[in-house]
N, C-alpha and C. Protein backbone atom coordinates (compact mmCIF):
# COMPACT_ATOMS: atom_id res chain seq x y z
N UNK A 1 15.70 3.35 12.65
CA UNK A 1 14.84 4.23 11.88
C UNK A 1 14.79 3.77 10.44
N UNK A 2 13.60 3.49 10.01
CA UNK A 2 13.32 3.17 8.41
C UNK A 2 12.74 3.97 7.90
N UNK A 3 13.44 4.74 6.96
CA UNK A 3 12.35 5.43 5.63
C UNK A 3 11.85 4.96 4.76
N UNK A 4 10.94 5.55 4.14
CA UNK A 4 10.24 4.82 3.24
C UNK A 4 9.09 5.88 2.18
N UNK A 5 9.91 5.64 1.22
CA UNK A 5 9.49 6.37 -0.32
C UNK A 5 8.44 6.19 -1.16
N UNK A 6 7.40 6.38 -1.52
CA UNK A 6 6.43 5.89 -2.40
C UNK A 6 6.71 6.25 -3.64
N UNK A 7 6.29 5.42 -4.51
CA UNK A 7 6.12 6.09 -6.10
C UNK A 7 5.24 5.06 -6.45
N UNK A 8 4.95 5.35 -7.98
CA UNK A 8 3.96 5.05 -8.50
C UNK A 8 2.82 5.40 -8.73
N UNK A 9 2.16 6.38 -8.33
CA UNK A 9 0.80 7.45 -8.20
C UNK A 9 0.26 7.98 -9.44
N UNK A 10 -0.17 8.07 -9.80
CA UNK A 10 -1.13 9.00 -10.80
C UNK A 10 -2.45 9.34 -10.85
N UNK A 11 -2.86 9.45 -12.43
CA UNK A 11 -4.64 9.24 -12.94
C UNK A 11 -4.59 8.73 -13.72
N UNK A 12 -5.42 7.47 -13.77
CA UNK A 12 -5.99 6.41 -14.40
C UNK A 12 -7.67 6.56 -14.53
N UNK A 13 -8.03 6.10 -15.81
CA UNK A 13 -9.15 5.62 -15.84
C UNK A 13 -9.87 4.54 -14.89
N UNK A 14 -10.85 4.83 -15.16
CA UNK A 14 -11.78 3.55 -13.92
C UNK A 14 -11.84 2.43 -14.97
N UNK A 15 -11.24 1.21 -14.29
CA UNK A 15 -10.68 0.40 -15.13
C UNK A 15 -9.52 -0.13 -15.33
N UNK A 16 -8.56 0.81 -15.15
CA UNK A 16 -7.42 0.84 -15.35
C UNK A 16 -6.69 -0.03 -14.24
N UNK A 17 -5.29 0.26 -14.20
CA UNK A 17 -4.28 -0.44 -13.72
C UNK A 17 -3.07 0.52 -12.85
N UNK A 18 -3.01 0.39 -12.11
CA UNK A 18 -1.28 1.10 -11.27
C UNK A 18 -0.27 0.02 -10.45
N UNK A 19 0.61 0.04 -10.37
CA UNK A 19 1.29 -0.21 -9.82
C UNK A 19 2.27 0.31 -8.84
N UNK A 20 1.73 0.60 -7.46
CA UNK A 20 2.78 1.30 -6.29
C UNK A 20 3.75 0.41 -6.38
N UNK A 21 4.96 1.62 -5.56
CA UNK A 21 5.99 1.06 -5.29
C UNK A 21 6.46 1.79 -3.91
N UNK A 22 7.03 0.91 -2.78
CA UNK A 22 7.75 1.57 -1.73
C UNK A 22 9.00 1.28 -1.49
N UNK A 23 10.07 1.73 -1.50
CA UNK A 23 11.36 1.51 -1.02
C UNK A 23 12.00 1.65 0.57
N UNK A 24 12.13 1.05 0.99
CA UNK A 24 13.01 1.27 2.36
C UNK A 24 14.53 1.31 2.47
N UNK A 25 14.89 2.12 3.22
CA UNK A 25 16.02 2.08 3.89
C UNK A 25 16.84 1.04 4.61
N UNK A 26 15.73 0.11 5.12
CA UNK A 26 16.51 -0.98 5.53
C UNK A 26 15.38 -2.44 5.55
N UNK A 27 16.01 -3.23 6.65
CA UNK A 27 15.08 -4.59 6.48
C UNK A 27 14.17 -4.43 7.89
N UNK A 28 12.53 -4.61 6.63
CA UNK A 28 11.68 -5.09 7.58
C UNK A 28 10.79 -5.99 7.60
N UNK A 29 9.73 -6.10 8.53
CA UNK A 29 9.06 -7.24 8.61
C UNK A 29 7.98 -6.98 8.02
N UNK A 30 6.98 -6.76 9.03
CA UNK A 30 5.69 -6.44 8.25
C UNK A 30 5.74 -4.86 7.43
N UNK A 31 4.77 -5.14 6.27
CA UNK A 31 4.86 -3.82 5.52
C UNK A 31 3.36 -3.90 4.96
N UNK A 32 2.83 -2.52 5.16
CA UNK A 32 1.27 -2.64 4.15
C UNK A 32 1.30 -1.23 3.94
N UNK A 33 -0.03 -1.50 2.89
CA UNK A 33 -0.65 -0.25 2.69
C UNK A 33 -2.07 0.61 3.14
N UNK A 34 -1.98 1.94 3.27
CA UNK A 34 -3.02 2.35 3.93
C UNK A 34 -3.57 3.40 2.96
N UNK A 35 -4.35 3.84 3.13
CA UNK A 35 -5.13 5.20 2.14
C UNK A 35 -5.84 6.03 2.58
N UNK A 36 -5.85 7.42 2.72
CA UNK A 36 -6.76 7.97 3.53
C UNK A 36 -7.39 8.78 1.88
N UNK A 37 -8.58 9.27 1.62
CA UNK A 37 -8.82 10.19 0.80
C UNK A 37 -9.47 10.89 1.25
N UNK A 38 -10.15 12.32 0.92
CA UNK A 38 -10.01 13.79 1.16
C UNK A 38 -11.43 13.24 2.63
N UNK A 39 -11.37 14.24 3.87
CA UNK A 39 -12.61 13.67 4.48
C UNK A 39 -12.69 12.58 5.15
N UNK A 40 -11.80 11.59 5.06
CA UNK A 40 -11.57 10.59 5.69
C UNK A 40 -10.81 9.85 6.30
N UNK A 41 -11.08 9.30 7.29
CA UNK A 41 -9.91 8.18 8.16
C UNK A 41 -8.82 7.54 7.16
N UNK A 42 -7.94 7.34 7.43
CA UNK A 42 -6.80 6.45 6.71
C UNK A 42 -7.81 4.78 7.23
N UNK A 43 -7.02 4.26 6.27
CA UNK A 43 -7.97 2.76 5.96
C UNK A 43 -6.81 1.50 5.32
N UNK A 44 -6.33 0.67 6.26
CA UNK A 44 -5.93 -0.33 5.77
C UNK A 44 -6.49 -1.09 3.96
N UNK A 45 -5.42 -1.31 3.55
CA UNK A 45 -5.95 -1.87 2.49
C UNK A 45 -5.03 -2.89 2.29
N UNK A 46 -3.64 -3.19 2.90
CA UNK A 46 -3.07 -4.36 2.46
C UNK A 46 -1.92 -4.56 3.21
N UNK A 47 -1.53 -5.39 3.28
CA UNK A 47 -0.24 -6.06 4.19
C UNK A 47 -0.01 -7.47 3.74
N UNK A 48 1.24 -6.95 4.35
CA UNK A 48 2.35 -8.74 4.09
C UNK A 48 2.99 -8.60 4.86
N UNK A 49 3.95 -10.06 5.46
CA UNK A 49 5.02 -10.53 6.24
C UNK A 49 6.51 -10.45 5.30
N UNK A 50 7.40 -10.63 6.27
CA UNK A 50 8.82 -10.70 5.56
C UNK A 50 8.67 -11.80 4.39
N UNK A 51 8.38 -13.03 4.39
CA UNK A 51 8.18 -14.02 3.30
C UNK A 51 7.39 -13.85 2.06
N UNK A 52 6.46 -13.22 2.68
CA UNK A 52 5.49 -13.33 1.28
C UNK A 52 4.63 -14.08 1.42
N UNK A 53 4.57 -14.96 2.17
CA UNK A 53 3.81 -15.90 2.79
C UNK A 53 2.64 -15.95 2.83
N UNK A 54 2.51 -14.70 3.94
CA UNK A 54 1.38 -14.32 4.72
C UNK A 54 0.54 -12.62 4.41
N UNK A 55 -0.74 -13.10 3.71
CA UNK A 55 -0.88 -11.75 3.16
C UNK A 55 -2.67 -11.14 3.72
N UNK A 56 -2.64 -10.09 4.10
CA UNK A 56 -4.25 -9.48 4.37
C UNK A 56 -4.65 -8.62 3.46
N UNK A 57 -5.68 -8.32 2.89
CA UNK A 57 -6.86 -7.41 2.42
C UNK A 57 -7.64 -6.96 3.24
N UNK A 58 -8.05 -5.15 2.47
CA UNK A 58 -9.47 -4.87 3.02
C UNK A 58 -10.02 -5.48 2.04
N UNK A 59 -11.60 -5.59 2.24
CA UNK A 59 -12.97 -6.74 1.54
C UNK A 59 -12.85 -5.90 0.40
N UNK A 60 -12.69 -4.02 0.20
CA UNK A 60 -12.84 -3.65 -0.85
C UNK A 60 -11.90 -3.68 -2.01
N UNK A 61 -11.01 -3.88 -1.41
CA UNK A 61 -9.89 -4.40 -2.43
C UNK A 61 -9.35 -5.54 -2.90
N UNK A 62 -10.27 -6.73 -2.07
CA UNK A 62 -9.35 -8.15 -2.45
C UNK A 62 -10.00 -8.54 -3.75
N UNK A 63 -9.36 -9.03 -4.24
CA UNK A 63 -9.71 -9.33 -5.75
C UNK A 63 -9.05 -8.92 -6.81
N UNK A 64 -9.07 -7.63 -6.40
CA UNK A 64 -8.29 -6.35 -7.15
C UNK A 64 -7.15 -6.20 -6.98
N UNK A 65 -6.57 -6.06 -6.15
CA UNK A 65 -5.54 -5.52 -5.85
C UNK A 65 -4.35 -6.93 -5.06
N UNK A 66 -3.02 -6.76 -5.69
CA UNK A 66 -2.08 -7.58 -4.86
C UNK A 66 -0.80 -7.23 -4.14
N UNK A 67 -0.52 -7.16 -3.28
CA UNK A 67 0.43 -7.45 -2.28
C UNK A 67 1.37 -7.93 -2.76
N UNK A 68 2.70 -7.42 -2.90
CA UNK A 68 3.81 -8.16 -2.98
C UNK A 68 5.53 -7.44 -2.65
N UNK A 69 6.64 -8.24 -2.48
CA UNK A 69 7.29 -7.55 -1.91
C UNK A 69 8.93 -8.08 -2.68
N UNK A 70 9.89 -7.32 -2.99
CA UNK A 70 11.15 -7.94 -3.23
C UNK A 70 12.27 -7.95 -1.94
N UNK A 71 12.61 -8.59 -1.01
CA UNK A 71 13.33 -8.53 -0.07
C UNK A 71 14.94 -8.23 -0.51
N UNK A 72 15.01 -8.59 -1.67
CA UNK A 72 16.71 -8.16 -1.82
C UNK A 72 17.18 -6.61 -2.15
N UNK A 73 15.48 -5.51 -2.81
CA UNK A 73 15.63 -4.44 -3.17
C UNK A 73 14.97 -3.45 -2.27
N UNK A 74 14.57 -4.23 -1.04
CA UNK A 74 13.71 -3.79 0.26
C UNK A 74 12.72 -2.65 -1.04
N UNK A 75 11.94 -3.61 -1.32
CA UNK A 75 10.85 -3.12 -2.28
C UNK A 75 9.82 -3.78 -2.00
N UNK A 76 8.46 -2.81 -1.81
CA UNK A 76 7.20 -3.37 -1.25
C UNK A 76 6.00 -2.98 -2.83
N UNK A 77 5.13 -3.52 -3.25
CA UNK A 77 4.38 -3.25 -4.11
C UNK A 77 3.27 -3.09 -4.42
N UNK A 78 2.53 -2.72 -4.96
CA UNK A 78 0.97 -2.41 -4.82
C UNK A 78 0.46 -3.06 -6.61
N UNK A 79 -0.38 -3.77 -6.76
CA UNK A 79 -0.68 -4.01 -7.77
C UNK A 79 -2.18 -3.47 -7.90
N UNK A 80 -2.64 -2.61 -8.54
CA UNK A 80 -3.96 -2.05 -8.36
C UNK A 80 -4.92 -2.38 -9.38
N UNK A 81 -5.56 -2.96 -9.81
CA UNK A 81 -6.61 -3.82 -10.90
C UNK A 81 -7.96 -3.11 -10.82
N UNK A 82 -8.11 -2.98 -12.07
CA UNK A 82 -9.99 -2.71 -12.19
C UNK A 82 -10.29 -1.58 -10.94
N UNK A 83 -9.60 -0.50 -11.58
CA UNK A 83 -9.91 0.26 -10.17
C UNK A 83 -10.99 1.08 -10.50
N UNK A 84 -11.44 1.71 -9.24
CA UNK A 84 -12.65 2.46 -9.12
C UNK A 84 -12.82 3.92 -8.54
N UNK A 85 -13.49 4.51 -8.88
CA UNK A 85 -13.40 6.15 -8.50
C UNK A 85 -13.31 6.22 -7.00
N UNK A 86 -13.78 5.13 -6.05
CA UNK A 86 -13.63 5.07 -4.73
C UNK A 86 -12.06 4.74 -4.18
N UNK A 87 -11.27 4.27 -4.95
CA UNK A 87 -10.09 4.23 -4.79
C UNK A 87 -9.15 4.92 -4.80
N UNK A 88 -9.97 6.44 -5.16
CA UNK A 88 -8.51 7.55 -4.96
C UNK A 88 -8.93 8.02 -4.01
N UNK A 89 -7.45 7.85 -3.92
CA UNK A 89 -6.61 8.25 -1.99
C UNK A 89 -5.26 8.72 -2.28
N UNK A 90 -4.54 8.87 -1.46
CA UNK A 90 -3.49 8.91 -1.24
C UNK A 90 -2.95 7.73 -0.39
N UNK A 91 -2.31 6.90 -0.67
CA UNK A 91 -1.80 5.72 -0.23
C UNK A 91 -0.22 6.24 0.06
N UNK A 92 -0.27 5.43 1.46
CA UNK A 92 0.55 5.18 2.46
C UNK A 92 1.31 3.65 2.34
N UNK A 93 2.76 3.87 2.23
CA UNK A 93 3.41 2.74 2.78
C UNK A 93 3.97 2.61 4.35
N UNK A 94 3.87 1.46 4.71
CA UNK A 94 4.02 1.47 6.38
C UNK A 94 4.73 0.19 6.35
N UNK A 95 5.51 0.17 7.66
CA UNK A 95 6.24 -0.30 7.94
C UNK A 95 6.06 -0.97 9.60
N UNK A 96 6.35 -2.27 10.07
CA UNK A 96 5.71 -2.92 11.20
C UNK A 96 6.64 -3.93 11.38
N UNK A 97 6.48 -4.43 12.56
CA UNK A 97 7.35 -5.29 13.44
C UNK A 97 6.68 -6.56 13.59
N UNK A 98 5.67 -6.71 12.90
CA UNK A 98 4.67 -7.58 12.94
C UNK A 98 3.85 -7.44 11.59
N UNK A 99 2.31 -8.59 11.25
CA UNK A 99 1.44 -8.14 10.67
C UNK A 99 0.32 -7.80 10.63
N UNK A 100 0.12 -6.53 10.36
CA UNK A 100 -1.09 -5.70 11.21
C UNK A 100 -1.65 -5.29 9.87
N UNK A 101 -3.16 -5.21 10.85
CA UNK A 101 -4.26 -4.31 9.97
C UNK A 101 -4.79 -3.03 10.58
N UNK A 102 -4.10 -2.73 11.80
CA UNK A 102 -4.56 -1.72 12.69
C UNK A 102 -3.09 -0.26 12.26
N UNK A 103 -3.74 0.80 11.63
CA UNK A 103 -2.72 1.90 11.64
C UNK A 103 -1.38 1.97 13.05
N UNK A 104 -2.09 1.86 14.18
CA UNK A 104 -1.67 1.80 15.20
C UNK A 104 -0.40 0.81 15.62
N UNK A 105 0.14 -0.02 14.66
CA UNK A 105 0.83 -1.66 14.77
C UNK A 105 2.18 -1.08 13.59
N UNK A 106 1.89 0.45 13.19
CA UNK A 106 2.64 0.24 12.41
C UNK A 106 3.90 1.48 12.82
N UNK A 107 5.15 1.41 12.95
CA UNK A 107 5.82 2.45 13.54
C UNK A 107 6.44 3.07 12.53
N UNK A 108 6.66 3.13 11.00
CA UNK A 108 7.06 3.78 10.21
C UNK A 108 6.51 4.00 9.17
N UNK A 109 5.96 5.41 8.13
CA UNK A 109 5.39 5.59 7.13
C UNK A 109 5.75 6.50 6.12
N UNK A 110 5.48 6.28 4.77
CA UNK A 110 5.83 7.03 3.93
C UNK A 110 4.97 8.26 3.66
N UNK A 111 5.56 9.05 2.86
CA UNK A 111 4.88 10.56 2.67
C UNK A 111 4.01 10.66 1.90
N UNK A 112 3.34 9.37 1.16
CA UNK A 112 2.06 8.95 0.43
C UNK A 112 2.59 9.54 -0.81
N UNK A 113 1.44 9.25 -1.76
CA UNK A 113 1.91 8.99 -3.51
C UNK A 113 -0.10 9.08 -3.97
N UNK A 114 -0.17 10.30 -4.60
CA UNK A 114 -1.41 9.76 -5.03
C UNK A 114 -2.05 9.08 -6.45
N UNK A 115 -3.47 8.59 -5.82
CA UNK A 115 -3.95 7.81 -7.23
C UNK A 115 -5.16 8.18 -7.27
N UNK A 116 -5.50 8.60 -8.64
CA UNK A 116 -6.75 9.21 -9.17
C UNK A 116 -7.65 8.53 -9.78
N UNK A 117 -8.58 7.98 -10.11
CA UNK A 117 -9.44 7.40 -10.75
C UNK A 117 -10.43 8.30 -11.03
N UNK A 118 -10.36 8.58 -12.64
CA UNK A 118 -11.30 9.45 -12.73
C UNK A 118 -12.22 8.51 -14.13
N UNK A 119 -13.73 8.98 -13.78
CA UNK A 119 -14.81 7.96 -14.36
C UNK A 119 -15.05 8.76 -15.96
């Protein structure tokens, strides 16, 4: 069983900058992030492998946003750039045995952290 903590959330300007953070309980493999906001499906937006290696985007976030992970502080990260009023959600850290873009691939999640973009 892995838990897993979010922080980092707020309101930012459109424009602005955040930085998530997820912590785990123990060691895992694949880890991403997901977002559902008010009305809507949860929605992949990012993942990585144990290395660092190997990294996915959704189309609306690549550019913007980076993926990254510290394996010695089982710390996963969200780098959020030039963000946009479409980007507040509540973001999800997840946790996987693999690297997935499908909610479904992932067997552990955090209690979400939100982020506001207001214009």
């Amino acid at each position: 069983q892995v838990q897993l903590v979010e922080s980092g959330g707020g309101l930012v300007q459109v424009g602005g900058s955040l930085r998530l953070s997820c912590k785990a309980s123990g060691r895992t493999f694949g880890m991403g992030w997901f977002r559902q906001a008010p009305g809507m499906e949860r929605e992949f937006v990012a993942a990585i492998n144990w290395s660092g290696g190997s990294t996915l985007y959704a189309d609306s976030v690549k550019g913007r946003f980076t993926i990254s992970r510290e394996n010695a502080k089982n710390t996963l990260y969200l780098l959020m750039n030039t963000l946009k009023p479409e980007d507040t959600a509540v973001y999800y850290c997840a946790a996987s045995n693999r690297l997935g873009v499908v909610r479904t691939e992932y067997d552990y999640w955090g209690q979400g952290t939100q982020v506001t973009v207001s214009s």
